[in-house]
Protein backbone atom coordinates (compact mmCIF):
# COMPACT_ATOMS: atom_id res chain seq x y z
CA UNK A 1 101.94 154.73 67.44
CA UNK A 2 100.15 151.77 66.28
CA UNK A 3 103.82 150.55 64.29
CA UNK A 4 105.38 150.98 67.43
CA UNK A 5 102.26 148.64 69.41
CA UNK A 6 103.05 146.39 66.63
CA UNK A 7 106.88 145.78 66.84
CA UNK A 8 106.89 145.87 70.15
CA UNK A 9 104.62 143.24 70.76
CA UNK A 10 107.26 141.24 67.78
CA UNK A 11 109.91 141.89 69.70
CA UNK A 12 108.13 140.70 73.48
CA UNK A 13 107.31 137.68 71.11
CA UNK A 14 111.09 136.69 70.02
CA UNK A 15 112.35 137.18 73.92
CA UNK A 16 109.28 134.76 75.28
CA UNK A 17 110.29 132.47 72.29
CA UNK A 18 114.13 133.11 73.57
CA UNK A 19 113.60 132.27 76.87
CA UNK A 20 111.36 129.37 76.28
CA UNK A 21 114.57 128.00 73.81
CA UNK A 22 116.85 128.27 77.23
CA UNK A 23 114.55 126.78 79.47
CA UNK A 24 113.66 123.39 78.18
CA UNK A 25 117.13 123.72 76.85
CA UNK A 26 118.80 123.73 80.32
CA UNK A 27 115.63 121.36 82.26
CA UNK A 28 116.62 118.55 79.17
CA UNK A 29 119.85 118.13 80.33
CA UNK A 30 121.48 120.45 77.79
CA UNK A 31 120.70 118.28 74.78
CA UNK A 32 119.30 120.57 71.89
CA UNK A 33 117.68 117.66 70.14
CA UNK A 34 115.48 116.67 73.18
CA UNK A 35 114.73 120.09 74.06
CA UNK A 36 113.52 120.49 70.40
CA UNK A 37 111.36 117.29 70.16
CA UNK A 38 109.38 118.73 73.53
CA UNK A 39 109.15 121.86 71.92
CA UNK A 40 107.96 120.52 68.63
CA UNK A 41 110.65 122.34 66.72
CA UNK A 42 113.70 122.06 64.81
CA UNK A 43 117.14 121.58 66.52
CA UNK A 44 118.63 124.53 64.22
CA UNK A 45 115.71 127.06 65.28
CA UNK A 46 116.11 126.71 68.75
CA UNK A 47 120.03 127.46 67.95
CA UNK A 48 119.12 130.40 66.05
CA UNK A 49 117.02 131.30 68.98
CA UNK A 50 120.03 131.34 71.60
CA UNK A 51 122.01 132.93 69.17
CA UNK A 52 119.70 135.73 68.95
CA UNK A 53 119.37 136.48 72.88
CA UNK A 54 123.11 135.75 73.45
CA UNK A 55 123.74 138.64 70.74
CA UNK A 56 120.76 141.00 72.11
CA UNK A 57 122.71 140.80 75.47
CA UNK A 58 126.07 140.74 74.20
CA UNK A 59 127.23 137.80 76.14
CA UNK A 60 127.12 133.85 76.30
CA UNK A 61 124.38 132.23 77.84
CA UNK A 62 125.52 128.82 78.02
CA UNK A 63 129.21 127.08 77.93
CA UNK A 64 129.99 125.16 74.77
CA UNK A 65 132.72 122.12 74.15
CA UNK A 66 132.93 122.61 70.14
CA UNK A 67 129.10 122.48 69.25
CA UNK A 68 127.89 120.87 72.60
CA UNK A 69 126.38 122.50 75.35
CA UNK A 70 127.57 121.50 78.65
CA UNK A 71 126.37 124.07 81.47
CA UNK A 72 125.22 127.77 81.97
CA UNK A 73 127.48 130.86 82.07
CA UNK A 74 127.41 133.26 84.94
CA UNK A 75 125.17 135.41 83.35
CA UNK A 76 123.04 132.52 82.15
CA UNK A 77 122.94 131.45 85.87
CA UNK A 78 121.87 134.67 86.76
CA UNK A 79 119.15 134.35 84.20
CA UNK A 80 117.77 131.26 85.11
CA UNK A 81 115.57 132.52 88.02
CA UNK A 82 114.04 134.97 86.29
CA UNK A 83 113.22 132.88 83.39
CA UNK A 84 112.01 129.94 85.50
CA UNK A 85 109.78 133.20 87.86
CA UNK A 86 108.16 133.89 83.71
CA UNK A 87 107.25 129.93 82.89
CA UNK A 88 105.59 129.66 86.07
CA UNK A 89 103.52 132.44 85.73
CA UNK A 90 102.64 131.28 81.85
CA UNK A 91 101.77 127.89 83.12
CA UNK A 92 99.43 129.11 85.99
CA UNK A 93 97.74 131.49 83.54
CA UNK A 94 96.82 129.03 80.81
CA UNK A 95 95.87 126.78 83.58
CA UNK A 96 93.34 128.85 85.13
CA UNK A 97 92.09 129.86 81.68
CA UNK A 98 91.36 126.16 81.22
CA UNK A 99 89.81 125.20 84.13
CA UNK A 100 87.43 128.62 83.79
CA UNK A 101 86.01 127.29 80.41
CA UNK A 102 86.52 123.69 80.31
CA UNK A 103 86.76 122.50 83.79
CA UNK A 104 85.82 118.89 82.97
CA UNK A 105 87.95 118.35 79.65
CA UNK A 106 91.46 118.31 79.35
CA UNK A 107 94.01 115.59 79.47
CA UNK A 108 95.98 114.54 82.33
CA UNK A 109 99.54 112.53 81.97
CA UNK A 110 100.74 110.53 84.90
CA UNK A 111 104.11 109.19 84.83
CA UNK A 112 105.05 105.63 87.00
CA UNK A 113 106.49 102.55 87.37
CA UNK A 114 105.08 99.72 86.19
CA UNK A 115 104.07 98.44 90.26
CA UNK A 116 102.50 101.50 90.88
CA UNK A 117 100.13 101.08 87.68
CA UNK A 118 100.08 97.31 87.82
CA UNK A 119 98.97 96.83 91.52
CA UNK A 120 98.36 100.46 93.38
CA UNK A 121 96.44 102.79 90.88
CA UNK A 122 93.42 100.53 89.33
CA UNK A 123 90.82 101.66 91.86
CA UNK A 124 91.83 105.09 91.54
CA UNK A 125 92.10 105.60 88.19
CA UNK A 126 88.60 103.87 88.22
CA UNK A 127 87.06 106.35 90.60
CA UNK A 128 88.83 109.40 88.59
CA UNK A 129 87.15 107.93 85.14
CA UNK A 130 84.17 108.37 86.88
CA UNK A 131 84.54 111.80 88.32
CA UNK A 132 85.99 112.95 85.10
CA UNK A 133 84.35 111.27 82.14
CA UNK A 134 85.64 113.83 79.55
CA UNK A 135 89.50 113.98 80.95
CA UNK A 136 92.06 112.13 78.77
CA UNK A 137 94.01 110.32 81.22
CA UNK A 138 97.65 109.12 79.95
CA UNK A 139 99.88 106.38 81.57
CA UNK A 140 103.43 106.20 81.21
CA UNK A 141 105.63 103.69 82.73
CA UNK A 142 109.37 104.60 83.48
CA UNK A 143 111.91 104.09 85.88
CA UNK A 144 111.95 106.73 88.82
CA UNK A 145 114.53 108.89 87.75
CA UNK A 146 112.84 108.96 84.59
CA UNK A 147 109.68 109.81 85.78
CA UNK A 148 111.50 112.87 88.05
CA UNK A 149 112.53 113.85 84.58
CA UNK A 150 109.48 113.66 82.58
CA UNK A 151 107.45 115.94 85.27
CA UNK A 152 110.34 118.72 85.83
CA UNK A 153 110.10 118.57 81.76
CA UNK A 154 106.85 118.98 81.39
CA UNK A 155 106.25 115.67 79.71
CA UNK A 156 104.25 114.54 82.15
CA UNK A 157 101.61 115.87 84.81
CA UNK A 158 102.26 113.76 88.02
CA UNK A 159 104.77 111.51 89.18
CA UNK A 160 103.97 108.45 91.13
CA UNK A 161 107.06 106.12 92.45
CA UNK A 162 109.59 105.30 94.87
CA UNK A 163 112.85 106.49 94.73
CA UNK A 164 114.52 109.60 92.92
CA UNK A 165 111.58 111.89 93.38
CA UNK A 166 112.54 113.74 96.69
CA UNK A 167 115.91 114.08 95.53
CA UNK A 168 115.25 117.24 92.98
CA UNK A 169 114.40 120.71 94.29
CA UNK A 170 112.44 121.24 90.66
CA UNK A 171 109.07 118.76 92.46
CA UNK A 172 107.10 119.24 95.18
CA UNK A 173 105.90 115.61 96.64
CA UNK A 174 102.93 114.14 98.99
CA UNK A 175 103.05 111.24 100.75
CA UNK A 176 101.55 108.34 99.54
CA UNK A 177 101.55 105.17 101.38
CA UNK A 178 104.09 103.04 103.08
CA UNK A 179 105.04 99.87 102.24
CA UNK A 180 107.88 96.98 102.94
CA UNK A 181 108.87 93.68 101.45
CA UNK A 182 107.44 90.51 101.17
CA UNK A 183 109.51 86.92 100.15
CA UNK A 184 107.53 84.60 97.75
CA UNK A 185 108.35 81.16 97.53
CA UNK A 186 106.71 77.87 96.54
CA UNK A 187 103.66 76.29 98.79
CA UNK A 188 105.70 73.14 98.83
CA UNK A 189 109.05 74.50 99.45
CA UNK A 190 111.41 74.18 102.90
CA UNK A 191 110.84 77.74 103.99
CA UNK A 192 107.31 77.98 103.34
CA UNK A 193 106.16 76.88 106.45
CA UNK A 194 108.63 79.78 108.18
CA UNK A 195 107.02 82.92 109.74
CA UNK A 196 109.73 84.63 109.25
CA UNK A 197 113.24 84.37 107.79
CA UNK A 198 116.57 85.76 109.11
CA UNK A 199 119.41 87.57 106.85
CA UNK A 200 122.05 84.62 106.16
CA UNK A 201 119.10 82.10 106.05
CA UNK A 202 117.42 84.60 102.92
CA UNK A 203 121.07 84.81 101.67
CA UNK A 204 122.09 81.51 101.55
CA UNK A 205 119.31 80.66 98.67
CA UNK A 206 119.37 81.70 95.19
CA UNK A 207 117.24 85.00 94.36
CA UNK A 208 114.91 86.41 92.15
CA UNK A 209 114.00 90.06 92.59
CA UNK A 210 114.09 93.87 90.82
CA UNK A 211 116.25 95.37 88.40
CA UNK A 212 118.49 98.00 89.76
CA UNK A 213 116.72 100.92 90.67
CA UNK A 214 113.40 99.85 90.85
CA UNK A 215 110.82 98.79 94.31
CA UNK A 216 113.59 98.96 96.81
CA UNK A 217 116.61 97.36 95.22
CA UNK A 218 119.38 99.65 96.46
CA UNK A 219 118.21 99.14 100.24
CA UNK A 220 118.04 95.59 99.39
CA UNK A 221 121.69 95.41 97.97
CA UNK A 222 122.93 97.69 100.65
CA UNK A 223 121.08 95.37 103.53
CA UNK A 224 123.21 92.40 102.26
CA UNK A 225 126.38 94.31 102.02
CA UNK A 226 125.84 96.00 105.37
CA UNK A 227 125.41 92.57 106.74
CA UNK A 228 128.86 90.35 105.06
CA UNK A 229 126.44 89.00 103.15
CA UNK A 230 126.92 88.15 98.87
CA UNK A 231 123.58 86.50 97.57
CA UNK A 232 123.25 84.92 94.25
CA UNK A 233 120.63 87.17 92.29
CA UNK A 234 119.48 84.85 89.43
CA UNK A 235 117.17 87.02 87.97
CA UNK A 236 116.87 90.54 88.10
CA UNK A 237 113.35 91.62 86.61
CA UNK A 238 111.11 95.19 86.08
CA UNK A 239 107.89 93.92 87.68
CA UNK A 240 106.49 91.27 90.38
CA UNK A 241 104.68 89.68 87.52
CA UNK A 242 107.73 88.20 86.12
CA UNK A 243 109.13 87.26 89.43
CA UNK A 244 106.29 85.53 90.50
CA UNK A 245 106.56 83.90 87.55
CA UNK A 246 109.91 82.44 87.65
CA UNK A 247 109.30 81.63 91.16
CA UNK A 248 106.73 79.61 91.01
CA UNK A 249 108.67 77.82 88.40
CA UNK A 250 111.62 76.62 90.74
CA UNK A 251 113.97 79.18 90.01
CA UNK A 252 114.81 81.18 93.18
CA UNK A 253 113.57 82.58 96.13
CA UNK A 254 111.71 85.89 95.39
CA UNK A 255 111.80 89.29 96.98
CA UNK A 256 109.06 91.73 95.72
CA UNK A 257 107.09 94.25 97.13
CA UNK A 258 103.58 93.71 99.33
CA UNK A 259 101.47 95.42 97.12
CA UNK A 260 102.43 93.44 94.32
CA UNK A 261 101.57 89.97 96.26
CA UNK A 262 98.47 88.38 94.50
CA UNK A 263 97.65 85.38 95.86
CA UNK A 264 94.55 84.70 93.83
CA UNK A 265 96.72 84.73 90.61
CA UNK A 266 99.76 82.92 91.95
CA UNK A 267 97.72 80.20 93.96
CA UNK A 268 100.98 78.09 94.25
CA UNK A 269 102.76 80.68 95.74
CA UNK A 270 103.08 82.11 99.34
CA UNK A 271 104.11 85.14 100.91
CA UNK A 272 106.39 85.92 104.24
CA UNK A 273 106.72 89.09 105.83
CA UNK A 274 110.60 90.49 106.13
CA UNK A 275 111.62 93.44 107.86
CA UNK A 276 115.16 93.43 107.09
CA UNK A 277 115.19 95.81 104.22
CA UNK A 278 113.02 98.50 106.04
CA UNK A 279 109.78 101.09 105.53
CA UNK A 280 109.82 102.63 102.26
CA UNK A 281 107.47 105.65 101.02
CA UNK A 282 105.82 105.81 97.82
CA UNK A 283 105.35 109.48 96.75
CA UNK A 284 103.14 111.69 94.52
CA UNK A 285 104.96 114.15 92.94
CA UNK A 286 103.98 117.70 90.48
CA UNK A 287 106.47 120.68 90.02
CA UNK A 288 107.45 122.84 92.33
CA UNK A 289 106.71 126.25 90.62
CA UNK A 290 103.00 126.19 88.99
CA UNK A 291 99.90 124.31 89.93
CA UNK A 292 98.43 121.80 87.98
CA UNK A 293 94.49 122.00 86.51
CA UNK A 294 92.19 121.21 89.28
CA UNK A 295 91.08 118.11 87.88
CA UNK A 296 94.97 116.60 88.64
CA UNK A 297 94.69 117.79 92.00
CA UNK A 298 91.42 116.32 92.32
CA UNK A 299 93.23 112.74 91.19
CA UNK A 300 95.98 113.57 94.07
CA UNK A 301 93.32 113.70 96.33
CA UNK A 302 91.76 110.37 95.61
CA UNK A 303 95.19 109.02 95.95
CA UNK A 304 95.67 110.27 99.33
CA UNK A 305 91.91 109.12 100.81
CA UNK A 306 93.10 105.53 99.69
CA UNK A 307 95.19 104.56 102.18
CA UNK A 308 93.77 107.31 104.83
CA UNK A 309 91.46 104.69 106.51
């Protein structure tokens, strides 16, 4: 009986260890090697591993060009469900296991973009450091879709941004805050005086604003287009920092978010309020299918009260 217990509990091992292999091999986008370095492992042993379940149930799991794996059988989409139903469980398990005996230790990863960490999260992070002396807090800057990718993978805790995250059923977001654009140009220059500044007027000047993808771009691009209108970006750039910069320095008219407007560090520079490129939502995104430890909801929470008043 007790040989039985014991190869048993082997084999319940190799089919977690399976499964595991198929799930961070289908959430990393197929790729064995990535799935591997978030598992810590070696590309050839997670091979072995869906070698092993594809031969325990006599059939392919996943759809292979040569050595590549591009997508999931049917019987591998028939699996996925289940397997996902068995992670979730594991993750909410070890998480209330951790937050019974070490409620106040633990480390928390937040993933965002480089204006959420720059101008938005200071004070809260602050006020979490405080709460939470003994939590590990990480930061990681990325662009949106990345940081949709590094919380469905695991790689990261919570997502913080503006695009990309409501667009995957894997995450289940909160609403942040609101927030629009602001133009930055010059104290001394011919539009600084303006309370506001119409399409062709913005148009007609060269520009300085975001990379593609990033605070607001797309609607940005799209509000010209929409409009007839082809302005002369001069300088696409990651963060307001580095537009503010090259504003102030004569090269273009800048677009930026409001958050990221800091008038006591760009003294020569001031802001005007534009409407044409609408209301935009920052949002606060975790997965979907497992809670996190109660010390990340606690730094959701903190999030929320900021802009509650």
């Amino acid at each position: 009986m007790a040989i039985d217990v014991i190869v048993n509990q082997r084999h319940l091992q190799i089919q977690l260890k399976q499964l595991e292999t198929v799930w961070h091999t289908v959430i990393n986008g197929y790729n064995l090697s990535q799935a591997a370095q978030v598992l810590h492992t070696s590309q050839s042993s997670l091979s072995k591993h869906i070698s092993a379940l594809e031969n325990q149930l006599k059939a392919e799991v996943f759809v292979r060009q040569g050595k590549r794996l591009t997508g999931l059988t049917p019987v591998g989409e028939a699996l996925l469900p289940h397997i996902e139903a068995i992670f979730t469980e594991i993750r909410t398990i070890e998480n209330i296991s951790l937050d019974y005996n070490n409620p106040q230790t633990g480390t928390l990863t937040l993933a965002t973009t480089h204006t959420q960490a720059r101008y938005v999260l200071p004070d809260i992070i602050k006020q979490f450091k405080q709460q939470f002396p003994k939590v590990q807090l990480v930061l990681q800057q990325a662009d949106p879709q990345t940081i949709a990718n590094m919380v469905i993978r695991g790689q990261a805790d919570i997502g913080i941004a503006t695009e990309a995250l409501l667009q995957n059923s894997y995450l289940r977001c909160y609403r942040y805050y609101d927030w629009s654009h602001r133009v930055i140009v010059p104290k001394d220059h011919e539009l600084a005086e303006l309370d506001s500044i119409d399409l062709p007027t913005l148009a007609s000047y060269p520009l300085v604003t975001y990379h593609g993808g990033f605070t607001g771009r797309s609607a940005i691009d799209k509000t010209f287009h929409d409009a007839g209108l082809e302005p002369e970006i001069v300088l696409a750039a990651l963060d307001a920092d580095v537009i503010s910069t090259y504003v102030g320095a004569g090269l273009g008219v800048g677009i930026i978010a409001e958050m990221a407007f800091e008038p006591g560090h760009y003294q020569n520079l001031t802001a005007i309020p534009v409407d044409h490129f609408g209301r935009f939502t920052s949002w606060i995104a975790v997965r979907d299918d497992a809670e996190i430890r109660h010390f990340g909801q606690a730094f959701i929470q903190l999030c929320q009260q900021q802009f509650s008043s």
